[in-house]
C-alpha atoms as a PDB file:
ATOM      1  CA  UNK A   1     117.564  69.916  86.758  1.00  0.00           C
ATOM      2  CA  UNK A   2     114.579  70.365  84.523  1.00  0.00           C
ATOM      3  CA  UNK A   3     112.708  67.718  86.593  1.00  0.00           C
ATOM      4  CA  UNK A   4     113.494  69.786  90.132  1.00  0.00           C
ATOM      5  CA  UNK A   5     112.706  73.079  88.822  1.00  0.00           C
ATOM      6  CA  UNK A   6     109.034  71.731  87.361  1.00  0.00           C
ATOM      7  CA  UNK A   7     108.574  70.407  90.330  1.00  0.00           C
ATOM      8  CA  UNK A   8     109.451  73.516  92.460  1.00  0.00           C
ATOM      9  CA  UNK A   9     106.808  75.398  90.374  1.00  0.00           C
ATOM     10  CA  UNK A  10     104.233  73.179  90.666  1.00  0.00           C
ATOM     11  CA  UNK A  11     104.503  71.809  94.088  1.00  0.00           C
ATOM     12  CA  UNK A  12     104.977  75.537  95.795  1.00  0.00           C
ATOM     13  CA  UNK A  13     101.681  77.215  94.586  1.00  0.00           C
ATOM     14  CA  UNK A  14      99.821  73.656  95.138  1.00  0.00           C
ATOM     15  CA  UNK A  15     101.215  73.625  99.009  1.00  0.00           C
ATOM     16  CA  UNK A  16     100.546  77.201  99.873  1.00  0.00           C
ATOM     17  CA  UNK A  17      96.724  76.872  98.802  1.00  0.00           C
ATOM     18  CA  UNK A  18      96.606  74.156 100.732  1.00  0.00           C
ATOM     19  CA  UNK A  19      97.653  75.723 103.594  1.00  0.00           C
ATOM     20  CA  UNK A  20      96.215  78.785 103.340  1.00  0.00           C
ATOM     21  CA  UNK A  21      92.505  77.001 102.876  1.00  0.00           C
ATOM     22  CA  UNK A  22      93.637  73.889 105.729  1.00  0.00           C
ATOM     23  CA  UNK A  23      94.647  76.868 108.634  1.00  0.00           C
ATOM     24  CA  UNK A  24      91.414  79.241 107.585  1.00  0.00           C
ATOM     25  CA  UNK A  25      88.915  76.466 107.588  1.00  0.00           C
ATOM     26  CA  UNK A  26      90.465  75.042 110.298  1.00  0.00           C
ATOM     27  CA  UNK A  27      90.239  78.504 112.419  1.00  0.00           C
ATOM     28  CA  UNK A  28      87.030  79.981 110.900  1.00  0.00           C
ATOM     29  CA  UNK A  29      85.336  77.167 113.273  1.00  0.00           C
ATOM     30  CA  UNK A  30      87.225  78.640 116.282  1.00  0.00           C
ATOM     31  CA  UNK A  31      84.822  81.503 117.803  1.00  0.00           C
ATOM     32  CA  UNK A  32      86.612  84.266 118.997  1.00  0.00           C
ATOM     33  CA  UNK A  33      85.853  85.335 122.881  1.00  0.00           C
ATOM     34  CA  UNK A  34      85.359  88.696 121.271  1.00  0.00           C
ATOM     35  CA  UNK A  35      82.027  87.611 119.809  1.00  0.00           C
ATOM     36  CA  UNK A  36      82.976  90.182 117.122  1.00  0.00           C
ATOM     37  CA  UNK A  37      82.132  89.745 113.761  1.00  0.00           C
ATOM     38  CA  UNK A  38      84.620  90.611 110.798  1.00  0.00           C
ATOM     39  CA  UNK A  39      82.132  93.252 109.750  1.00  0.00           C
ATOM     40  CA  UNK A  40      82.177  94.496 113.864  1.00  0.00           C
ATOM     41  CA  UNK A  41      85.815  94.057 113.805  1.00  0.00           C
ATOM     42  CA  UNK A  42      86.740  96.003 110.540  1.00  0.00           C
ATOM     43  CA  UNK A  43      84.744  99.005 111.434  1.00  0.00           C
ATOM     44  CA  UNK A  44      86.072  99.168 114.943  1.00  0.00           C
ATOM     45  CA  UNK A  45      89.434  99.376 113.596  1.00  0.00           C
ATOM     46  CA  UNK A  46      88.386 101.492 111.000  1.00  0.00           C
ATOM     47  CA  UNK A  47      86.636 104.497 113.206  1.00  0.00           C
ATOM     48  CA  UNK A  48      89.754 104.324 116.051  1.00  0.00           C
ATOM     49  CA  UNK A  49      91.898 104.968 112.916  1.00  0.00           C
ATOM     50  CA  UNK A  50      89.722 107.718 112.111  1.00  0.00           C
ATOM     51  CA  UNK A  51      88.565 106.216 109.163  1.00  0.00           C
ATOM     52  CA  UNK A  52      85.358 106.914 108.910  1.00  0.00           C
ATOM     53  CA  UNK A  53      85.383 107.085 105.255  1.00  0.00           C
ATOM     54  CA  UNK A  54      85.830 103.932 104.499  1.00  0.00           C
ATOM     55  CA  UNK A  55      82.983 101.480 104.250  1.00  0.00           C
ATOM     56  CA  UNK A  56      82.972  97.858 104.883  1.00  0.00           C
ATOM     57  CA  UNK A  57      80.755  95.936 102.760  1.00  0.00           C
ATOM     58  CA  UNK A  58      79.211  92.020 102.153  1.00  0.00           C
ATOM     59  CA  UNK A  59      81.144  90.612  99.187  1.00  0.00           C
ATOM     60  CA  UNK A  60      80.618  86.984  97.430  1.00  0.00           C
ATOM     61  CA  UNK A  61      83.109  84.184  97.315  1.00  0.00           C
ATOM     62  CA  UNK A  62      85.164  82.180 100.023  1.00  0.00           C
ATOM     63  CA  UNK A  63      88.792  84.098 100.879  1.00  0.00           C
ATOM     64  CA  UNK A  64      87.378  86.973  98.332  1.00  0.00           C
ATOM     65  CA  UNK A  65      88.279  89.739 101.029  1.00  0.00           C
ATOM     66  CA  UNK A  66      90.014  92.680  99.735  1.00  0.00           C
ATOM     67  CA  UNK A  67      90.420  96.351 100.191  1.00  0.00           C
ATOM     68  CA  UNK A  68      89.658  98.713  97.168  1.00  0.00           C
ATOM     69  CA  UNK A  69      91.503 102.098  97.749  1.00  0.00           C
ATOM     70  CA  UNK A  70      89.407 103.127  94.334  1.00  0.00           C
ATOM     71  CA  UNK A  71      86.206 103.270  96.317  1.00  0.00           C
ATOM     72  CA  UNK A  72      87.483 103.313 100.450  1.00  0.00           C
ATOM     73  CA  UNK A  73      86.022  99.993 100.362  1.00  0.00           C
ATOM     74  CA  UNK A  74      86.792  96.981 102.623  1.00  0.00           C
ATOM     75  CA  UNK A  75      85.185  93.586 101.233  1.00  0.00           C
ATOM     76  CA  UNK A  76      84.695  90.634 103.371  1.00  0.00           C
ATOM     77  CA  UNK A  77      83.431  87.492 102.256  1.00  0.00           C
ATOM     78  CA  UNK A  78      79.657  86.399 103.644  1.00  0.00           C
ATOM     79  CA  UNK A  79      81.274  84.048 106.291  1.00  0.00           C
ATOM     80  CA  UNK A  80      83.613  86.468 107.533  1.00  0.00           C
ATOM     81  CA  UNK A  81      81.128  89.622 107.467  1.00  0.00           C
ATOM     82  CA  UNK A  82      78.742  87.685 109.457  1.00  0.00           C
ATOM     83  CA  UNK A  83      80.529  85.274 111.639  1.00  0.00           C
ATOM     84  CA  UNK A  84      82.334  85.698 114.592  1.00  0.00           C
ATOM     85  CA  UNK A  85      85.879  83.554 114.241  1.00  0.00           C
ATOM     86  CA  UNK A  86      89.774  84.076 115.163  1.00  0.00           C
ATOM     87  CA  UNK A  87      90.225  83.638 110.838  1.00  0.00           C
ATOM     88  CA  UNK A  88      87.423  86.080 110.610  1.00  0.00           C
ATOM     89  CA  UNK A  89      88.973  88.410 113.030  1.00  0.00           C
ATOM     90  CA  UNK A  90      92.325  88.363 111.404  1.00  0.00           C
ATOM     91  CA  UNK A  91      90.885  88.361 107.715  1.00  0.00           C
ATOM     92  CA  UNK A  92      88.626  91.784 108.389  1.00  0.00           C
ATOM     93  CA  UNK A  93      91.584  93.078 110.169  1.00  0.00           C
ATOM     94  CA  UNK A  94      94.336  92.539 107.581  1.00  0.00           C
ATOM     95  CA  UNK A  95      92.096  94.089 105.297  1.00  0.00           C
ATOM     96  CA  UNK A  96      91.575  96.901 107.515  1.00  0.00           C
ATOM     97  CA  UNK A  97      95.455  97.009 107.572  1.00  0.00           C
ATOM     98  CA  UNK A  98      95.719  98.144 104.085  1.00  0.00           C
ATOM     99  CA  UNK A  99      93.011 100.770 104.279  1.00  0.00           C
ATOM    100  CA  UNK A 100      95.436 101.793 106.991  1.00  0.00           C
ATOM    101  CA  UNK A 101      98.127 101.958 104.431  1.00  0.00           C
ATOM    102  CA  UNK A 102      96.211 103.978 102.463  1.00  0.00           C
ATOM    103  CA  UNK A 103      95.753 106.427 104.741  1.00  0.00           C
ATOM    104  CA  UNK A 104      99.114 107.056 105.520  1.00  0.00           C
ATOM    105  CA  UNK A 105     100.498 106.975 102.299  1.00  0.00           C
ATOM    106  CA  UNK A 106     102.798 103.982 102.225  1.00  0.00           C
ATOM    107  CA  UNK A 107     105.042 103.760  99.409  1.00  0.00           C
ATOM    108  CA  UNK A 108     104.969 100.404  98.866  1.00  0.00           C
ATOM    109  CA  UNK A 109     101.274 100.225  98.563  1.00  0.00           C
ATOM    110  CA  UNK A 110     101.088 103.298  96.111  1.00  0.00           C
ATOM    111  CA  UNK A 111     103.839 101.974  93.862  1.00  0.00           C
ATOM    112  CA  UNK A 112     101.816  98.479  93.433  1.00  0.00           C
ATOM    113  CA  UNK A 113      98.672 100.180  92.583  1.00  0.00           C
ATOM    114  CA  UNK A 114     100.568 102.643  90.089  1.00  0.00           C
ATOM    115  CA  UNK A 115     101.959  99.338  88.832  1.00  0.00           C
ATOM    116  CA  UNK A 116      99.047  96.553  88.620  1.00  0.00           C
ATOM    117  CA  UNK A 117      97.427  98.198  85.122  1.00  0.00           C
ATOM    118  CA  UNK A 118     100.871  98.398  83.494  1.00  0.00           C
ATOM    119  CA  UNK A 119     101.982  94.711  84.740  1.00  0.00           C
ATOM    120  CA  UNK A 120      98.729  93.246  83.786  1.00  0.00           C
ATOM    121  CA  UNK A 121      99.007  94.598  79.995  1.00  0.00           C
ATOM    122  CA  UNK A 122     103.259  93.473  79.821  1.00  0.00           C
ATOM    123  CA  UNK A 123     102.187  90.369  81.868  1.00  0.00           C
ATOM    124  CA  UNK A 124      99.629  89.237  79.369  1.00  0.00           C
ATOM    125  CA  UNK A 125     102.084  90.522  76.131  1.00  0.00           C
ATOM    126  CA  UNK A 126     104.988  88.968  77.715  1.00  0.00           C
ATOM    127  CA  UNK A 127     103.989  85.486  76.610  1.00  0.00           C
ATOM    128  CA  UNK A 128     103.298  86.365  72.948  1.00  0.00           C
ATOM    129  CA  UNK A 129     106.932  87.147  72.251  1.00  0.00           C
ATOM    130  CA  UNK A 130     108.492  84.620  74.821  1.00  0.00           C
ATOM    131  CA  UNK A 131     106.469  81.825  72.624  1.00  0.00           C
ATOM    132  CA  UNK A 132     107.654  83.341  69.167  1.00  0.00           C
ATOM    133  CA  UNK A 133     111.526  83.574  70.576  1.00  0.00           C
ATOM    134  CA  UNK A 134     111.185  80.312  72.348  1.00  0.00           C
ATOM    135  CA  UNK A 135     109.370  78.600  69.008  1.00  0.00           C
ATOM    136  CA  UNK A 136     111.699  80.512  66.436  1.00  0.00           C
ATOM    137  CA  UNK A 137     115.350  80.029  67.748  1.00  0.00           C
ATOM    138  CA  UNK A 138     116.718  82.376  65.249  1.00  0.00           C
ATOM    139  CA  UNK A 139     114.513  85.390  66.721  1.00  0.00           C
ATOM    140  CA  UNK A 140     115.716  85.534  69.733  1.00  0.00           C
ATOM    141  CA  UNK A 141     115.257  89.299  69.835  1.00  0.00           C
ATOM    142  CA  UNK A 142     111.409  88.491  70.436  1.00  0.00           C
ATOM    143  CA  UNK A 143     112.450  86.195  73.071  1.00  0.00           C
ATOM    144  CA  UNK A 144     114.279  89.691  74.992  1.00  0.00           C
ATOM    145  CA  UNK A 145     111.160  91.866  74.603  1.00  0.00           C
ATOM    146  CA  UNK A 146     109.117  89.069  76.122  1.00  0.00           C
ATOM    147  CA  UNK A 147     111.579  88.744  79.112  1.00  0.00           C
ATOM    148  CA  UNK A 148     111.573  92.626  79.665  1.00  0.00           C
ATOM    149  CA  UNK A 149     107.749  92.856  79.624  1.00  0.00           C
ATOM    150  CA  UNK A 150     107.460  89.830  81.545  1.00  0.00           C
ATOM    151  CA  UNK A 151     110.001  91.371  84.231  1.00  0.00           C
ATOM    152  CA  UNK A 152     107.511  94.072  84.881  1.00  0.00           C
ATOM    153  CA  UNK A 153     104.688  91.936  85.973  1.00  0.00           C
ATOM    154  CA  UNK A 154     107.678  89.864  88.360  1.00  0.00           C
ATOM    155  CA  UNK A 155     108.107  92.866  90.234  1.00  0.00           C
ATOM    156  CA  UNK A 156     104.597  93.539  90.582  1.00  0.00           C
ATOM    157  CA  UNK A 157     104.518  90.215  92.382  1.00  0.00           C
ATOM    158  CA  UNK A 158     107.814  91.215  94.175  1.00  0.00           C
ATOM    159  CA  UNK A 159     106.623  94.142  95.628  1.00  0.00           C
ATOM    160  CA  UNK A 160     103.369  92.870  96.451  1.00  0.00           C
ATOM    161  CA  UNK A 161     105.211  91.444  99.492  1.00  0.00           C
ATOM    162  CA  UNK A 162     106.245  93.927 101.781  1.00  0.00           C
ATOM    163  CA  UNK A 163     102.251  95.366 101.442  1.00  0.00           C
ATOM    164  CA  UNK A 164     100.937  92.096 102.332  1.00  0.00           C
ATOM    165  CA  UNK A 165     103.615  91.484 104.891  1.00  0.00           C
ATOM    166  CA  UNK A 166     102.974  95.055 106.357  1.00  0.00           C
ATOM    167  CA  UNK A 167      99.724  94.872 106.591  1.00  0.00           C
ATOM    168  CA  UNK A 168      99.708  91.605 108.392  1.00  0.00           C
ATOM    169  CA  UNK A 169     101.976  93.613 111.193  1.00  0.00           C
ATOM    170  CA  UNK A 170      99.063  96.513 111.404  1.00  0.00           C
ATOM    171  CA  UNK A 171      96.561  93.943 111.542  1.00  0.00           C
ATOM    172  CA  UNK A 172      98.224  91.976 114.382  1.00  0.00           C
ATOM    173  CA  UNK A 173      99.086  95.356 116.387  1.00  0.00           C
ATOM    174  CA  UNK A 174      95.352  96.192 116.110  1.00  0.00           C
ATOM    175  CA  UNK A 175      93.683  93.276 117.482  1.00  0.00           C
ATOM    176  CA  UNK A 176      96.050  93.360 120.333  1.00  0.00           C
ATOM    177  CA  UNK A 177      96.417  96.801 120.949  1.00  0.00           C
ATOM    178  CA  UNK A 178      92.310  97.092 121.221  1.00  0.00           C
ATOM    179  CA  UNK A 179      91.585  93.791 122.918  1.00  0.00           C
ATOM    180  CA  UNK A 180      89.809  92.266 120.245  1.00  0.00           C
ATOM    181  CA  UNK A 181      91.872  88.688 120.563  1.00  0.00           C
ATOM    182  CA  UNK A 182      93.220  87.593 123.551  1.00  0.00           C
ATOM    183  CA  UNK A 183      96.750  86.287 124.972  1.00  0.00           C
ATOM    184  CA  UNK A 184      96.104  82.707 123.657  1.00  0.00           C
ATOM    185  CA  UNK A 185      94.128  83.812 120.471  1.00  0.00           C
ATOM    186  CA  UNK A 186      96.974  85.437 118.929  1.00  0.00           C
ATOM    187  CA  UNK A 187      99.043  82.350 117.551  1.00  0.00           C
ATOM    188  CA  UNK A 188      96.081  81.234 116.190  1.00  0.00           C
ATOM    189  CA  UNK A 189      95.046  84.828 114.377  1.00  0.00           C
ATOM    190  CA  UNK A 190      99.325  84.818 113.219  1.00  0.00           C
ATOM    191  CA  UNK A 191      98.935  81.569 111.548  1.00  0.00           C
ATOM    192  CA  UNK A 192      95.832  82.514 109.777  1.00  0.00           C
ATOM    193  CA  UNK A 193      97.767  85.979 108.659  1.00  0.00           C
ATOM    194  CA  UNK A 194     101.340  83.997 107.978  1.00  0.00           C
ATOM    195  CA  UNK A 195      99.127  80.967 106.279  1.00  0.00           C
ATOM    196  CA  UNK A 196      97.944  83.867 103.409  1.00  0.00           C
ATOM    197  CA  UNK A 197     101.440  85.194 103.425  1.00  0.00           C
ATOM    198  CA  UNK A 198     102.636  82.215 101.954  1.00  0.00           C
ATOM    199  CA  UNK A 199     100.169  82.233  99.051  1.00  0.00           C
ATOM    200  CA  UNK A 200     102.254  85.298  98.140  1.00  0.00           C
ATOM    201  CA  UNK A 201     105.501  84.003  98.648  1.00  0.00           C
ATOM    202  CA  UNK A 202     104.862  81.144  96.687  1.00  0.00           C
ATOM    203  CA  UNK A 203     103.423  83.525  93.774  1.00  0.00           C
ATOM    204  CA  UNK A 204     106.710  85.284  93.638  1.00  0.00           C
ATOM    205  CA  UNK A 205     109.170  82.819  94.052  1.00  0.00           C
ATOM    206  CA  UNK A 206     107.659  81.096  91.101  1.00  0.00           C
ATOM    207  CA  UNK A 207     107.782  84.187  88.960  1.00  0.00           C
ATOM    208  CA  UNK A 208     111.186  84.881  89.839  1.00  0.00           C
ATOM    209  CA  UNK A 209     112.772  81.160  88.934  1.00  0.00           C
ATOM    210  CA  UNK A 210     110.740  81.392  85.517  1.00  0.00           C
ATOM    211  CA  UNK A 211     112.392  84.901  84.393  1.00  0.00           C
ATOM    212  CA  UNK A 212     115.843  83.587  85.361  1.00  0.00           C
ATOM    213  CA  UNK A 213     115.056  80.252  83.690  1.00  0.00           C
ATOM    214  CA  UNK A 214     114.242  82.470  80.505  1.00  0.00           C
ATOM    215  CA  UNK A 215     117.170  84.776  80.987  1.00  0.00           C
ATOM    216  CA  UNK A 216     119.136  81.934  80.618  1.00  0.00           C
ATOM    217  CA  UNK A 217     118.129  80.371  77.985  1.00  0.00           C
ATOM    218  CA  UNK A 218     118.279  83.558  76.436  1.00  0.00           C
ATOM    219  CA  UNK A 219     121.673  84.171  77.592  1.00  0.00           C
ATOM    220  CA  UNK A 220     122.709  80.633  76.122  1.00  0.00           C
ATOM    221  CA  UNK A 221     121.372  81.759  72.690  1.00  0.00           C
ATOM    222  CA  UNK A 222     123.819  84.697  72.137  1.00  0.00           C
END
């Protein structure tokens, strides 16, 4: 059982990466008949939304696009910013998707960000007392504490989800809804978007089997 669940862990995160990097290469060669670039197609989104505010901006690494709600900042990586392509399309527009979010207040978005600084101090603790219970049967107290902290940082993962997944859907409803892809760009532009999904998926899937694989062994101890 062991065997299968080490496998699960390691096999998931390995096969989403995978993907994720096989469908974007494989679709940041594909020009889009827009001739947009991510940069173009960002700030198009951006100023129908009325977002004005919100400035899109060069940023260094491969798949290193984000939004930062701190500074109304979307990020796109150098390819992306510059390059016309269906991946870059639906890259600059998912990220537009959460500035979206941000604008309208969506819950699930504001409860991750009120979350991240508290799950990334438990997340990091977590593992101090999970080692000492795990290492020292008899305190199996510490192994609790480490379980409860760790459980914070699984939820952070949890609820990262539905704001990925959401902004995916505005993303998708954008391109369409202005033109920017056309009728037989937009499988293409879904698997991009459902190929990063999975990255996420596969993050909390394998944070949810380790806490009940700790929760058991704790409940065993008792």
């Amino acid at each position: 059982m062991f065997l299968i669940y080490l496998i699960i862990i390691i096999a998931l995160p390995l096969y989403s990466q995978f993907k994720v990097k096989n469908t974007y290469n494989k679709y940041s060669r594909v020009r889009s008949t827009s001739g947009l670039t991510g940069a173009e197609v960002a700030r198009m989104i951006l100023d129908r939304n009325g977002l004005d505010n919100v400035k899109v901006v060069e940023t260094q690494g491969v798949l290193s696009d984000h939004y930062n709600p701190l500074t109304k900042t979307v990020a796109l990586s150098s390819d992306n910013y510059h390059h016309a392509s269906v991946a870059g399309t639906a890259v600059a527009a998912h990220e537009v998707g959460h500035a979206i979010q941000d604008a309208h207040d969506y819950a699930f978005l504001r409860f991750r960000h009120r979350l991240a600084p508290v799950a990334n101090i438990t997340s990091n603790a977590s593992w101090i007392f999970i080692m000492a219970g795990l290492f020292f049967s008899s305190m199996n107290n510490l192994l609790g504490i480490g379980i409860v902290l760790m459980a914070v940082g699984v939820l952070f993962q949890v609820v990262t989800l539905p704001v990925e997944f959401n902004a995916s859907s505005r993303a998708m409803n954008q391109i369409v809804e202005l033109g920017i892809i056309r009728n037989e760009e937009e499988p293409h532009a879904r698997k991009v978007l459902s190929a990063a999904a999975l990255t996420y998926v596969a993050a909390a899937a394998v944070a949810v089997l380790e806490l009940l694989r700790l929760v058991l062994i704790f409940q065993n101890r008792e």
